[in-house]
PDB file of N, CA and C in Angstrom:
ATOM      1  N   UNK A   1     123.946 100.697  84.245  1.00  0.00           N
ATOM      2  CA  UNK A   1     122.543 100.381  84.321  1.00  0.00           C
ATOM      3  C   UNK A   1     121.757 101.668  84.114  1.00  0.00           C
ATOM      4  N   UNK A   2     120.873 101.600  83.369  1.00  0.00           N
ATOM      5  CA  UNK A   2     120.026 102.630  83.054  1.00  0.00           C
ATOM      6  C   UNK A   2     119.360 103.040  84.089  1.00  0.00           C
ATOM      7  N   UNK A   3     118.413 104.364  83.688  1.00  0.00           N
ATOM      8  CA  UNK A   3     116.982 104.687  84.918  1.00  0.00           C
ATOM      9  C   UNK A   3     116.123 103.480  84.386  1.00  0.00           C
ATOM     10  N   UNK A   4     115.801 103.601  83.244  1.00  0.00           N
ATOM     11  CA  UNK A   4     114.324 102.558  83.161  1.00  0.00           C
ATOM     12  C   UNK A   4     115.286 101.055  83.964  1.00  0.00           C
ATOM     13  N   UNK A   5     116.116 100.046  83.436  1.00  0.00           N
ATOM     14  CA  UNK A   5     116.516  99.005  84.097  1.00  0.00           C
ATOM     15  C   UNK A   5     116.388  98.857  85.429  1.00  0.00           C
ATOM     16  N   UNK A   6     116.970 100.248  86.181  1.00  0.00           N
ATOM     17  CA  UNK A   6     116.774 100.233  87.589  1.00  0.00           C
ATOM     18  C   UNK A   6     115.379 100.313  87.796  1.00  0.00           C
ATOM     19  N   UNK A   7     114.876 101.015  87.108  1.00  0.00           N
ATOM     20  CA  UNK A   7     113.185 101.002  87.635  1.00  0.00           C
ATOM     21  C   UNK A   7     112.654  99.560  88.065  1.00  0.00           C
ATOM     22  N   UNK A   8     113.199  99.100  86.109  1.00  0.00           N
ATOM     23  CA  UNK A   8     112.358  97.462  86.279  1.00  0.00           C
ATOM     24  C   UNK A   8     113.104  96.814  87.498  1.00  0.00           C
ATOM     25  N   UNK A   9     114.006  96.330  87.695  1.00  0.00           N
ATOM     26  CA  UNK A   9     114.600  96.137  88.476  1.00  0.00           C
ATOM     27  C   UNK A   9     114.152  95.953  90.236  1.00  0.00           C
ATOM     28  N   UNK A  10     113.467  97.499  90.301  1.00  0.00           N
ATOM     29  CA  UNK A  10     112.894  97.996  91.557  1.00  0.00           C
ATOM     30  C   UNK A  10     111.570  96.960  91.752  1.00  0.00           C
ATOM     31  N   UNK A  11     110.771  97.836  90.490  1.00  0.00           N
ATOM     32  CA  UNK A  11     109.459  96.861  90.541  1.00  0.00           C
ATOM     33  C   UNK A  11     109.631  95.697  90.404  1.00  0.00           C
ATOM     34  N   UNK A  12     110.191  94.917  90.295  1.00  0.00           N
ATOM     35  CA  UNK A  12     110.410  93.015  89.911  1.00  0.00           C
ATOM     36  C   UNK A  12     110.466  92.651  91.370  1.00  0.00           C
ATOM     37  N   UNK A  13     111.725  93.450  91.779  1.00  0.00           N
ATOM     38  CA  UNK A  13     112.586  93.251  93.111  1.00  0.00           C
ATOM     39  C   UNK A  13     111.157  93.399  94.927  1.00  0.00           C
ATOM     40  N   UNK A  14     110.169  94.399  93.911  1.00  0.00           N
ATOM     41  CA  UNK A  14     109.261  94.798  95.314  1.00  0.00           C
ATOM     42  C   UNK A  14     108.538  94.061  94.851  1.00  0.00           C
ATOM     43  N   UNK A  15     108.249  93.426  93.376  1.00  0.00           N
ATOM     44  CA  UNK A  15     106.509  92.481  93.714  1.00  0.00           C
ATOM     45  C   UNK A  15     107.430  91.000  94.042  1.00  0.00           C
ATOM     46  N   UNK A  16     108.475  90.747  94.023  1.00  0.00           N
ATOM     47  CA  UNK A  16     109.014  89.487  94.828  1.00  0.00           C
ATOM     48  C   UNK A  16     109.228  89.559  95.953  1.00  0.00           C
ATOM     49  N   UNK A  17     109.414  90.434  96.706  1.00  0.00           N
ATOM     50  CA  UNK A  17     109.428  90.512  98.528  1.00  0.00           C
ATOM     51  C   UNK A  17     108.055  90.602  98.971  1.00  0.00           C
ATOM     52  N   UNK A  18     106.769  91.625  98.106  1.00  0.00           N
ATOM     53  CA  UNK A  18     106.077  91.274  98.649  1.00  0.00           C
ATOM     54  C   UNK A  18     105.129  89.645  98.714  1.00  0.00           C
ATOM     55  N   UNK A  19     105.488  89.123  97.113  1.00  0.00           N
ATOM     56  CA  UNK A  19     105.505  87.769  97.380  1.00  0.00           C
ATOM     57  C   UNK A  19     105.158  86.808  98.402  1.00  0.00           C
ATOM     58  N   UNK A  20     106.865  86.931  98.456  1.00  0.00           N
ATOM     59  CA  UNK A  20     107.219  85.883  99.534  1.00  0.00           C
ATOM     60  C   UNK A  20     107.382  86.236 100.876  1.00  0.00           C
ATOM     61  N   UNK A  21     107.030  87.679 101.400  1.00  0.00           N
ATOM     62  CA  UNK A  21     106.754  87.910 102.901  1.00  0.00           C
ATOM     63  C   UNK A  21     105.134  88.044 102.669  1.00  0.00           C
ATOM     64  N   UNK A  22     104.610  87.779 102.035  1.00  0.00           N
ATOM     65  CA  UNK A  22     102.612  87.674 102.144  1.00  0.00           C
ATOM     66  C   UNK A  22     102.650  85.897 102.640  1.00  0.00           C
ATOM     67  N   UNK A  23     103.695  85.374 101.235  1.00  0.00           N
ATOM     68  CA  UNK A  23     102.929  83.685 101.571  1.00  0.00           C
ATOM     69  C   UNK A  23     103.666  83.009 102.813  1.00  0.00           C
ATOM     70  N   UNK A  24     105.025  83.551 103.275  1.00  0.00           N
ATOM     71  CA  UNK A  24     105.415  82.885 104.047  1.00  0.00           C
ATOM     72  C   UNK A  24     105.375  83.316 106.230  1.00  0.00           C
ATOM     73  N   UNK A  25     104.501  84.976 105.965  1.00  0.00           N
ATOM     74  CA  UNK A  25     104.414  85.219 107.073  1.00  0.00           C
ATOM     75  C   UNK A  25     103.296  84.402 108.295  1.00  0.00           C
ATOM     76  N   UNK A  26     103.122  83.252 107.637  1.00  0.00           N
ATOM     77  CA  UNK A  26     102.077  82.722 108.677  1.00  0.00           C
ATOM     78  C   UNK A  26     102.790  81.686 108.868  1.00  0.00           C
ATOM     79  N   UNK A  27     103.846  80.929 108.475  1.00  0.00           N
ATOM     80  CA  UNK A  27     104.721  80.510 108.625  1.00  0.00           C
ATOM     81  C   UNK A  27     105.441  81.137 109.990  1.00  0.00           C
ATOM     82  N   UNK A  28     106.278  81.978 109.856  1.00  0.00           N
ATOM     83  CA  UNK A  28     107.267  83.005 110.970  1.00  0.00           C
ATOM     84  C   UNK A  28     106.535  83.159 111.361  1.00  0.00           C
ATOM     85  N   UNK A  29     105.388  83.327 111.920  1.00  0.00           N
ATOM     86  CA  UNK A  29     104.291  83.513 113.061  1.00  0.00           C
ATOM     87  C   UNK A  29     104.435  82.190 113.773  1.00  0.00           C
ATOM     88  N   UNK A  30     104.247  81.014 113.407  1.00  0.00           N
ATOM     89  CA  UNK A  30     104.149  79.868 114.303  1.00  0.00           C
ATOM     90  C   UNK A  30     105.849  79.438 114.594  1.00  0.00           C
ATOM     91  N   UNK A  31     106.753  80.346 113.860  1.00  0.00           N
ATOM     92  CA  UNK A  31     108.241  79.539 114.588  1.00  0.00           C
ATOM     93  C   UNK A  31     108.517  80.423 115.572  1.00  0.00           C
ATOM     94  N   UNK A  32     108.029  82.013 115.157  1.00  0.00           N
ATOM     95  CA  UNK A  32     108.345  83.068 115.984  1.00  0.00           C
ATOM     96  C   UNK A  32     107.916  82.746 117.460  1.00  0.00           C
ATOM     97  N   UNK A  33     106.423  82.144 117.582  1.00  0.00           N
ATOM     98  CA  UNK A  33     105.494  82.201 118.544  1.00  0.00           C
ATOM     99  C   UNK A  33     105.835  80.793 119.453  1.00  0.00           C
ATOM    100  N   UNK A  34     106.881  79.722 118.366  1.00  0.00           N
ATOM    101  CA  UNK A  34     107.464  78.699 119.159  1.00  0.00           C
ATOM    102  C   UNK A  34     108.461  78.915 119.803  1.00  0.00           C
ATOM    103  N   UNK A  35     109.481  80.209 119.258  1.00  0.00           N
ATOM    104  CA  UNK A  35     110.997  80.286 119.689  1.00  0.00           C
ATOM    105  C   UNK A  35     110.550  81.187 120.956  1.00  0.00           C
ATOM    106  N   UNK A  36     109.657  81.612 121.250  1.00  0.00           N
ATOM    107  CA  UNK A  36     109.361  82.509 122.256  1.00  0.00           C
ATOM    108  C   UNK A  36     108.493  81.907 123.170  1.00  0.00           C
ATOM    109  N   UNK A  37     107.334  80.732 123.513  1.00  0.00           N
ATOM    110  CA  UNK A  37     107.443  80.189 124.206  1.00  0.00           C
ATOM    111  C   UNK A  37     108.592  79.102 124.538  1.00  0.00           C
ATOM    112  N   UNK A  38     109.382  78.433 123.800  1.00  0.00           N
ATOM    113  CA  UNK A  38     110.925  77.950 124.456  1.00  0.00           C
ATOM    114  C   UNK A  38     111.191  78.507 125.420  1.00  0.00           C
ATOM    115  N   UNK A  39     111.666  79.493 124.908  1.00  0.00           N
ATOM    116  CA  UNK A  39     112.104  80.426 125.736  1.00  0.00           C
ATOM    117  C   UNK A  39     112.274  81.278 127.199  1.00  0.00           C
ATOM    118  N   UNK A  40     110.772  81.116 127.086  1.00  0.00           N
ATOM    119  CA  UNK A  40     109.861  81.669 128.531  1.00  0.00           C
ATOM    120  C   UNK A  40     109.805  80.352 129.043  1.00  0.00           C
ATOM    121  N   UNK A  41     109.849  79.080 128.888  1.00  0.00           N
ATOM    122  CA  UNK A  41     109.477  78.029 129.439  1.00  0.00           C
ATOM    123  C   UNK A  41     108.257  77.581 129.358  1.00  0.00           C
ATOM    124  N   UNK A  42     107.836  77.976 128.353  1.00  0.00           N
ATOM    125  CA  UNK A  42     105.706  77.513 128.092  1.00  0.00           C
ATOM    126  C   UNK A  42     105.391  76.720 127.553  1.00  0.00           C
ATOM    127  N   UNK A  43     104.543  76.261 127.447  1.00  0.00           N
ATOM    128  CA  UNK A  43     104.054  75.238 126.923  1.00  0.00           C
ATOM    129  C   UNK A  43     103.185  75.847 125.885  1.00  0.00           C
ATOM    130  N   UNK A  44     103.038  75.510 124.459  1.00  0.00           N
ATOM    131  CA  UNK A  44     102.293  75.951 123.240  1.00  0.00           C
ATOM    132  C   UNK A  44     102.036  74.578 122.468  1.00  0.00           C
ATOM    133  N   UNK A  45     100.519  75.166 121.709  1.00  0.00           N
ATOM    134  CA  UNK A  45      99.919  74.160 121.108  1.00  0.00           C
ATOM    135  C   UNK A  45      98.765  74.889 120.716  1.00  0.00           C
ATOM    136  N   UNK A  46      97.936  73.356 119.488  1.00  0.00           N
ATOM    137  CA  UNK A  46      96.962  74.203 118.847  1.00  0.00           C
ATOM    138  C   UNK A  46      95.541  74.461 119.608  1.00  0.00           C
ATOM    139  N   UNK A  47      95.832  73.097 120.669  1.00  0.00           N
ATOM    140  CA  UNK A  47      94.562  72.528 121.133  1.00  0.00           C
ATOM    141  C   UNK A  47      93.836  73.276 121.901  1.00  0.00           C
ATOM    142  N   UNK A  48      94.611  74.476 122.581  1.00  0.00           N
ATOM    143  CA  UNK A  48      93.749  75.229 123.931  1.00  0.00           C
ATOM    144  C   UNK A  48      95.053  76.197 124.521  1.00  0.00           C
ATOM    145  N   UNK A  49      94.634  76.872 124.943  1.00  0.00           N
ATOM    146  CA  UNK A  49      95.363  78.200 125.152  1.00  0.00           C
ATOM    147  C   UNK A  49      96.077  77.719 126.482  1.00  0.00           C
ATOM    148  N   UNK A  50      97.309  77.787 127.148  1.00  0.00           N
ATOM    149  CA  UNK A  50      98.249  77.679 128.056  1.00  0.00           C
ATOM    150  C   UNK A  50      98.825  79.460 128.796  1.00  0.00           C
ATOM    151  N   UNK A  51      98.586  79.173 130.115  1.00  0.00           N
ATOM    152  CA  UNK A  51      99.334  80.461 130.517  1.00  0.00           C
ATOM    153  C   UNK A  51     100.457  80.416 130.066  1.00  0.00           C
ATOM    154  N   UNK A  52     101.108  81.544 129.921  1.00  0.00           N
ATOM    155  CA  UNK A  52     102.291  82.205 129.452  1.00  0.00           C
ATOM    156  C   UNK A  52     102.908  83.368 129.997  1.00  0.00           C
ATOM    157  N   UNK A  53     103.617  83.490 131.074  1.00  0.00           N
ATOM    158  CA  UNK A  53     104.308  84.390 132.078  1.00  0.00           C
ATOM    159  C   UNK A  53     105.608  84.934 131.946  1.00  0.00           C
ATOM    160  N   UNK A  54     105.465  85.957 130.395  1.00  0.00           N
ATOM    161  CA  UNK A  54     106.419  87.086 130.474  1.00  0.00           C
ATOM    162  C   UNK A  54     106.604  88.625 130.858  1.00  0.00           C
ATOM    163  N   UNK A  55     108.105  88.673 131.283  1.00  0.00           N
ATOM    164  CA  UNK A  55     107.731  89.666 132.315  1.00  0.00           C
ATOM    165  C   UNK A  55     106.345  90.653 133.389  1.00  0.00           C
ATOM    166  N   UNK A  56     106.278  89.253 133.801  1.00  0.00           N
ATOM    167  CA  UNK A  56     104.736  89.503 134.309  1.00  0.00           C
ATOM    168  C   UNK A  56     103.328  89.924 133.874  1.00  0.00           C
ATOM    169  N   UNK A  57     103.418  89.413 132.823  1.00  0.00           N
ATOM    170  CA  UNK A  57     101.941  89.575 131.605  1.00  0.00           C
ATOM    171  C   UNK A  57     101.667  88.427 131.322  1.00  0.00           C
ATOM    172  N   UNK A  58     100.641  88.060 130.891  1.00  0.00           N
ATOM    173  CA  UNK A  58     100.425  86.465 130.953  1.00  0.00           C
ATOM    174  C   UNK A  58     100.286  86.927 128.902  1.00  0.00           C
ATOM    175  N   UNK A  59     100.939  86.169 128.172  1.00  0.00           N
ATOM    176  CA  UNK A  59     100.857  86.233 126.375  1.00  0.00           C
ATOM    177  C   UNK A  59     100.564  84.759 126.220  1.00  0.00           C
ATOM    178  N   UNK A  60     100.128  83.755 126.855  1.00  0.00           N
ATOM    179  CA  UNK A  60      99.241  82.920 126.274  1.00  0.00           C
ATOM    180  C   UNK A  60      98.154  82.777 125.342  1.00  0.00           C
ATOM    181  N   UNK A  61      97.869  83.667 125.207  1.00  0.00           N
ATOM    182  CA  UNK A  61      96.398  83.824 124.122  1.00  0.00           C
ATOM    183  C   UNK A  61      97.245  84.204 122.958  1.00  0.00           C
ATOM    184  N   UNK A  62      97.662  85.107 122.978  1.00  0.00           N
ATOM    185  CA  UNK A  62      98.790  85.956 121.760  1.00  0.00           C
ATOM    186  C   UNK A  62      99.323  84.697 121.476  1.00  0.00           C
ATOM    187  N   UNK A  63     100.506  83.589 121.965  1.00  0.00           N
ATOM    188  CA  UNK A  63     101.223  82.597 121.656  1.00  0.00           C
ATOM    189  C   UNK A  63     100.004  81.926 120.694  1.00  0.00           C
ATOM    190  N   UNK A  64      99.107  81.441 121.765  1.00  0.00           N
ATOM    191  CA  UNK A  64      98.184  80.478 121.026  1.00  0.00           C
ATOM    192  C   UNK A  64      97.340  81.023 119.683  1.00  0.00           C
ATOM    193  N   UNK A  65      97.501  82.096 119.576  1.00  0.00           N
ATOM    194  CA  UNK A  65      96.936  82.775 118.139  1.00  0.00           C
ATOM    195  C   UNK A  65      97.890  82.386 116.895  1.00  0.00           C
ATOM    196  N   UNK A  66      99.018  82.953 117.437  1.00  0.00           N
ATOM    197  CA  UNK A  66      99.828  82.971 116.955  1.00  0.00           C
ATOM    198  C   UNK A  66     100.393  81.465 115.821  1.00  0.00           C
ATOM    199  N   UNK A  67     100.144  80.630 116.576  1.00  0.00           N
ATOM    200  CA  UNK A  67     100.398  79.102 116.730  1.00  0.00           C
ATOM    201  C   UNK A  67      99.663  78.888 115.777  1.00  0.00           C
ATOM    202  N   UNK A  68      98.241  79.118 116.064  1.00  0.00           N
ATOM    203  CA  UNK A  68      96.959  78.748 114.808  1.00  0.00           C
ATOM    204  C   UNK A  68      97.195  79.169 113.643  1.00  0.00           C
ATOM    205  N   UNK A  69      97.330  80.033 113.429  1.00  0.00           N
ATOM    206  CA  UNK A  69      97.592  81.230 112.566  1.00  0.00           C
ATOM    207  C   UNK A  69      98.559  80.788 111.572  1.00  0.00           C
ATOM    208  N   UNK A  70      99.183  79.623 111.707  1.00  0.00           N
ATOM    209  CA  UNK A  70     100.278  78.921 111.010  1.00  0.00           C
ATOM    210  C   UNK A  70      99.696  77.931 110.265  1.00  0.00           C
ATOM    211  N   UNK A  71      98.414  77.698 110.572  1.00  0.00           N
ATOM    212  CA  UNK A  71      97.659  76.277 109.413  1.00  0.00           C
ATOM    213  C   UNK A  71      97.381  77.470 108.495  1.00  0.00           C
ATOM    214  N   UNK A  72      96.988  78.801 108.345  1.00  0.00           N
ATOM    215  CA  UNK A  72      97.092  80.105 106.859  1.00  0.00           C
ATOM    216  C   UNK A  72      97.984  79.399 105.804  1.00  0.00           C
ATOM    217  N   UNK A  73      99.238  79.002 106.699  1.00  0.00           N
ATOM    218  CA  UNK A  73     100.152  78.923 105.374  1.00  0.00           C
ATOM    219  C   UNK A  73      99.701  78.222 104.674  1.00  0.00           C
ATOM    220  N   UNK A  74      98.946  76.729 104.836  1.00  0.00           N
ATOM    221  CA  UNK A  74      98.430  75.765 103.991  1.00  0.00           C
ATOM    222  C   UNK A  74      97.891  76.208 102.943  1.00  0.00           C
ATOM    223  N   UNK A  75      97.144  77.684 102.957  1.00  0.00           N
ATOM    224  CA  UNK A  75      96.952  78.199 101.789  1.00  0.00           C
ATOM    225  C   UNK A  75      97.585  79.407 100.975  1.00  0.00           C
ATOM    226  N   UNK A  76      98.392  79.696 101.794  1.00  0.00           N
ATOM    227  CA  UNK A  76      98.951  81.080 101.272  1.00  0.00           C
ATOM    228  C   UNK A  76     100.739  80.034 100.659  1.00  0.00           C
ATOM    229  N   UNK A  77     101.268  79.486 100.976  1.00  0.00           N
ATOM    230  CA  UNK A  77     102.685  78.953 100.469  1.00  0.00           C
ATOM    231  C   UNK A  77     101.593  77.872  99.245  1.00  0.00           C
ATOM    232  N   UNK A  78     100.543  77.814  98.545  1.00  0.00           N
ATOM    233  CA  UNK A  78     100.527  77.099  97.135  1.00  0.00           C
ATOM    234  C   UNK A  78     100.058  78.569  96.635  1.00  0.00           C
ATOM    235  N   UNK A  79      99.675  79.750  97.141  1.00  0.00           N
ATOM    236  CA  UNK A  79      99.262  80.753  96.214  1.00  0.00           C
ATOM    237  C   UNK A  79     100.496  81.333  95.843  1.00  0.00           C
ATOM    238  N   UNK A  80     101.344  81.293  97.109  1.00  0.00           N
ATOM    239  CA  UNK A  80     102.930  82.255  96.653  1.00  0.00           C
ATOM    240  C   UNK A  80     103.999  81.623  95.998  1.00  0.00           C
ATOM    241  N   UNK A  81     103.316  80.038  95.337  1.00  0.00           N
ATOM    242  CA  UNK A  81     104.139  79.131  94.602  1.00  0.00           C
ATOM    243  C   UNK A  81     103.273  80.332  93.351  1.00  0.00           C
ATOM    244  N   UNK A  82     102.379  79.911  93.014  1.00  0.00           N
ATOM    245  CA  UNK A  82     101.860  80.130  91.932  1.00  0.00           C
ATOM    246  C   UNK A  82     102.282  81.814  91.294  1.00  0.00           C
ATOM    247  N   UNK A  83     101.917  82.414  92.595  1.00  0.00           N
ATOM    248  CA  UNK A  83     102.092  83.882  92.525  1.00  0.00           C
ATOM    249  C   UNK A  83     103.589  83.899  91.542  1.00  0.00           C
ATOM    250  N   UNK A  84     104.563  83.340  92.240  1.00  0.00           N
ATOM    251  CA  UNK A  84     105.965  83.576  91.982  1.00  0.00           C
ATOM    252  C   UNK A  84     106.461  83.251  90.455  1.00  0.00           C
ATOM    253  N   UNK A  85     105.377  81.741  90.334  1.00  0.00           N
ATOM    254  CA  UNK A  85     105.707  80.994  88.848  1.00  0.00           C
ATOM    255  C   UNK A  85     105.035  82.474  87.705  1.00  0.00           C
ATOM    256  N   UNK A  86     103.867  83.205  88.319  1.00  0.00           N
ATOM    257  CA  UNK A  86     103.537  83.978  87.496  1.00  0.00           C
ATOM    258  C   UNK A  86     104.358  85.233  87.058  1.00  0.00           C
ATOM    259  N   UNK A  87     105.219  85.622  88.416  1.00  0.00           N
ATOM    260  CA  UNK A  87     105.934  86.527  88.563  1.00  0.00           C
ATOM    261  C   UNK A  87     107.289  86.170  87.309  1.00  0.00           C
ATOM    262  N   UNK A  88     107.716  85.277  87.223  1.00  0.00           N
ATOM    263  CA  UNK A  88     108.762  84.874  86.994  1.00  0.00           C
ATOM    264  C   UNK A  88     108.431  84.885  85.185  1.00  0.00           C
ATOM    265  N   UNK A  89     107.263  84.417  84.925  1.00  0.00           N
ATOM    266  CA  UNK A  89     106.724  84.371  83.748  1.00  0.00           C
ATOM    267  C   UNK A  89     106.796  85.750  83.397  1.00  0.00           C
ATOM    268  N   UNK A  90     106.023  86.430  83.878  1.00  0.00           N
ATOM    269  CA  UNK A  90     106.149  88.449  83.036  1.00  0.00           C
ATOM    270  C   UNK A  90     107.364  88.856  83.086  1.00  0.00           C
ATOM    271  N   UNK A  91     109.019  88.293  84.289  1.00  0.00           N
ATOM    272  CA  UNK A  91     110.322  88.696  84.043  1.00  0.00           C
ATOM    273  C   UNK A  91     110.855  88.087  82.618  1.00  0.00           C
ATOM    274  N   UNK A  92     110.302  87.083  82.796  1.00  0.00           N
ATOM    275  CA  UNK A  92     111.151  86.575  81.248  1.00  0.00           C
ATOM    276  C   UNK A  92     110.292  87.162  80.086  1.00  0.00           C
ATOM    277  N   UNK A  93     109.230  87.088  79.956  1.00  0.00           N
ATOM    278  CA  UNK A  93     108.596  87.714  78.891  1.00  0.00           C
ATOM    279  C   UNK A  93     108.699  89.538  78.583  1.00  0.00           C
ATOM    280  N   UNK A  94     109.052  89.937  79.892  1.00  0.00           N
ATOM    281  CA  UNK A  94     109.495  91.175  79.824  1.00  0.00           C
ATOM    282  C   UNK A  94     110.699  91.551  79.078  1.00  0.00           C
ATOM    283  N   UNK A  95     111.839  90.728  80.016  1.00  0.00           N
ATOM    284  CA  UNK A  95     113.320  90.559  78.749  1.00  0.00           C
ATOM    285  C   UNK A  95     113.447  90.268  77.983  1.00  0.00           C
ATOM    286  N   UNK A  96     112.497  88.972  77.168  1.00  0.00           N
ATOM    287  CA  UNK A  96     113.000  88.610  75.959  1.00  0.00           C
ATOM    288  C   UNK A  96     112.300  90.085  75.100  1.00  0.00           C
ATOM    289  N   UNK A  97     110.796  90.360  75.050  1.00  0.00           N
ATOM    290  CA  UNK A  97     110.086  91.713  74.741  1.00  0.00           C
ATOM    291  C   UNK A  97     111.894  92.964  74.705  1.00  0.00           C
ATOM    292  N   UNK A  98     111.867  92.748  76.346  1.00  0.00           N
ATOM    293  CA  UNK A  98     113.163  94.325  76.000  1.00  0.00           C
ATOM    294  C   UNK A  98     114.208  93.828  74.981  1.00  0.00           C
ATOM    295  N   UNK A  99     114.956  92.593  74.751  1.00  0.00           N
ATOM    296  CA  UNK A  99     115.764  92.354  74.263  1.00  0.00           C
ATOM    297  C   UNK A  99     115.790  92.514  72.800  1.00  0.00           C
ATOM    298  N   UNK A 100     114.413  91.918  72.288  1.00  0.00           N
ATOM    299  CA  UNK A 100     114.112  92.504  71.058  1.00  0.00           C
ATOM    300  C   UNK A 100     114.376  93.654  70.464  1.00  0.00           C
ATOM    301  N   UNK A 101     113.620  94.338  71.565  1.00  0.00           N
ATOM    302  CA  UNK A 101     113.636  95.716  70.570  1.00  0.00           C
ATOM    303  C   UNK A 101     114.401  96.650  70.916  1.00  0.00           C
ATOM    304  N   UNK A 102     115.849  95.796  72.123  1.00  0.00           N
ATOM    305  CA  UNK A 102     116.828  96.627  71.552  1.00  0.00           C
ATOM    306  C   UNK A 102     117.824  95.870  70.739  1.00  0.00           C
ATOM    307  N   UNK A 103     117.677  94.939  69.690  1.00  0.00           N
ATOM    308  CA  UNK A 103     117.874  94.738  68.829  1.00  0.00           C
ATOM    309  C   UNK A 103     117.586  95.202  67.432  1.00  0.00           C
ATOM    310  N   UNK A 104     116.413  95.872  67.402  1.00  0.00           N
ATOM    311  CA  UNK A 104     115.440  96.175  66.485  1.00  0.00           C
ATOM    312  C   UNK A 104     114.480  95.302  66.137  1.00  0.00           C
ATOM    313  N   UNK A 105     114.238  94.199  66.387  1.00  0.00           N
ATOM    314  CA  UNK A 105     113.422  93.313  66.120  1.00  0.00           C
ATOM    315  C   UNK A 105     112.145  93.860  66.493  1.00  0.00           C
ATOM    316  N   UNK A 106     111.026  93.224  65.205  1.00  0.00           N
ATOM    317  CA  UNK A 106     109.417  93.400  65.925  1.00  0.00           C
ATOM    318  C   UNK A 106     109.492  92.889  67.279  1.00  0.00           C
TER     319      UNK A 106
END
């Protein structure tokens, strides 16, 4: 593998993680913020904030942010569809472009 390949490679590889950790982190916010009230024994929801008593700090408000914060995805998982279909579009148009012209082709 070349330097330039690895380059492309790099850059393809970092605008797809940042991708899909932009559209899907409001997502992992509301499973994160569920697996952790389980846990503690709390009660979570969208409707109104619930105490929350870990290691003697009350993170009810934090949970319940957290929780909300998960209707985002409704708009961020159709942008990081789109984002990705676009992404995916400049990889192939990139290779067939490199493939060419290391063929010699215009």
């Amino acid at each position: 593998m070349t330097t330039r390949s690895r380059s492309l490679a790099l850059t393809y590889g970092v605008a797809l993680a940042v991708i899909l950790l932009l559209s899907v982190s409001p997502l992992v916010s509301v499973l994160g913020a569920g697996t952790v009230a389980e846990l503690a024994g709390c009660q979570i929801d969208e409707g109104s904030v619930h105490p929350c008593q870990i290691g003697g700090s009350d993170y009810g408000e934090m949970l319940y942010f957290l929780t909300v914060l998960g209707w985002f995805s409704l708009l961020t998982l159709p942008f990081g569809a789109v984002a990705l279909m676009v992404w995916l579009g400049a990889l192939v148009v990139h290779l067939v472009l490199s493939s060419r012209r290391s063929q010699g082709m215009p």
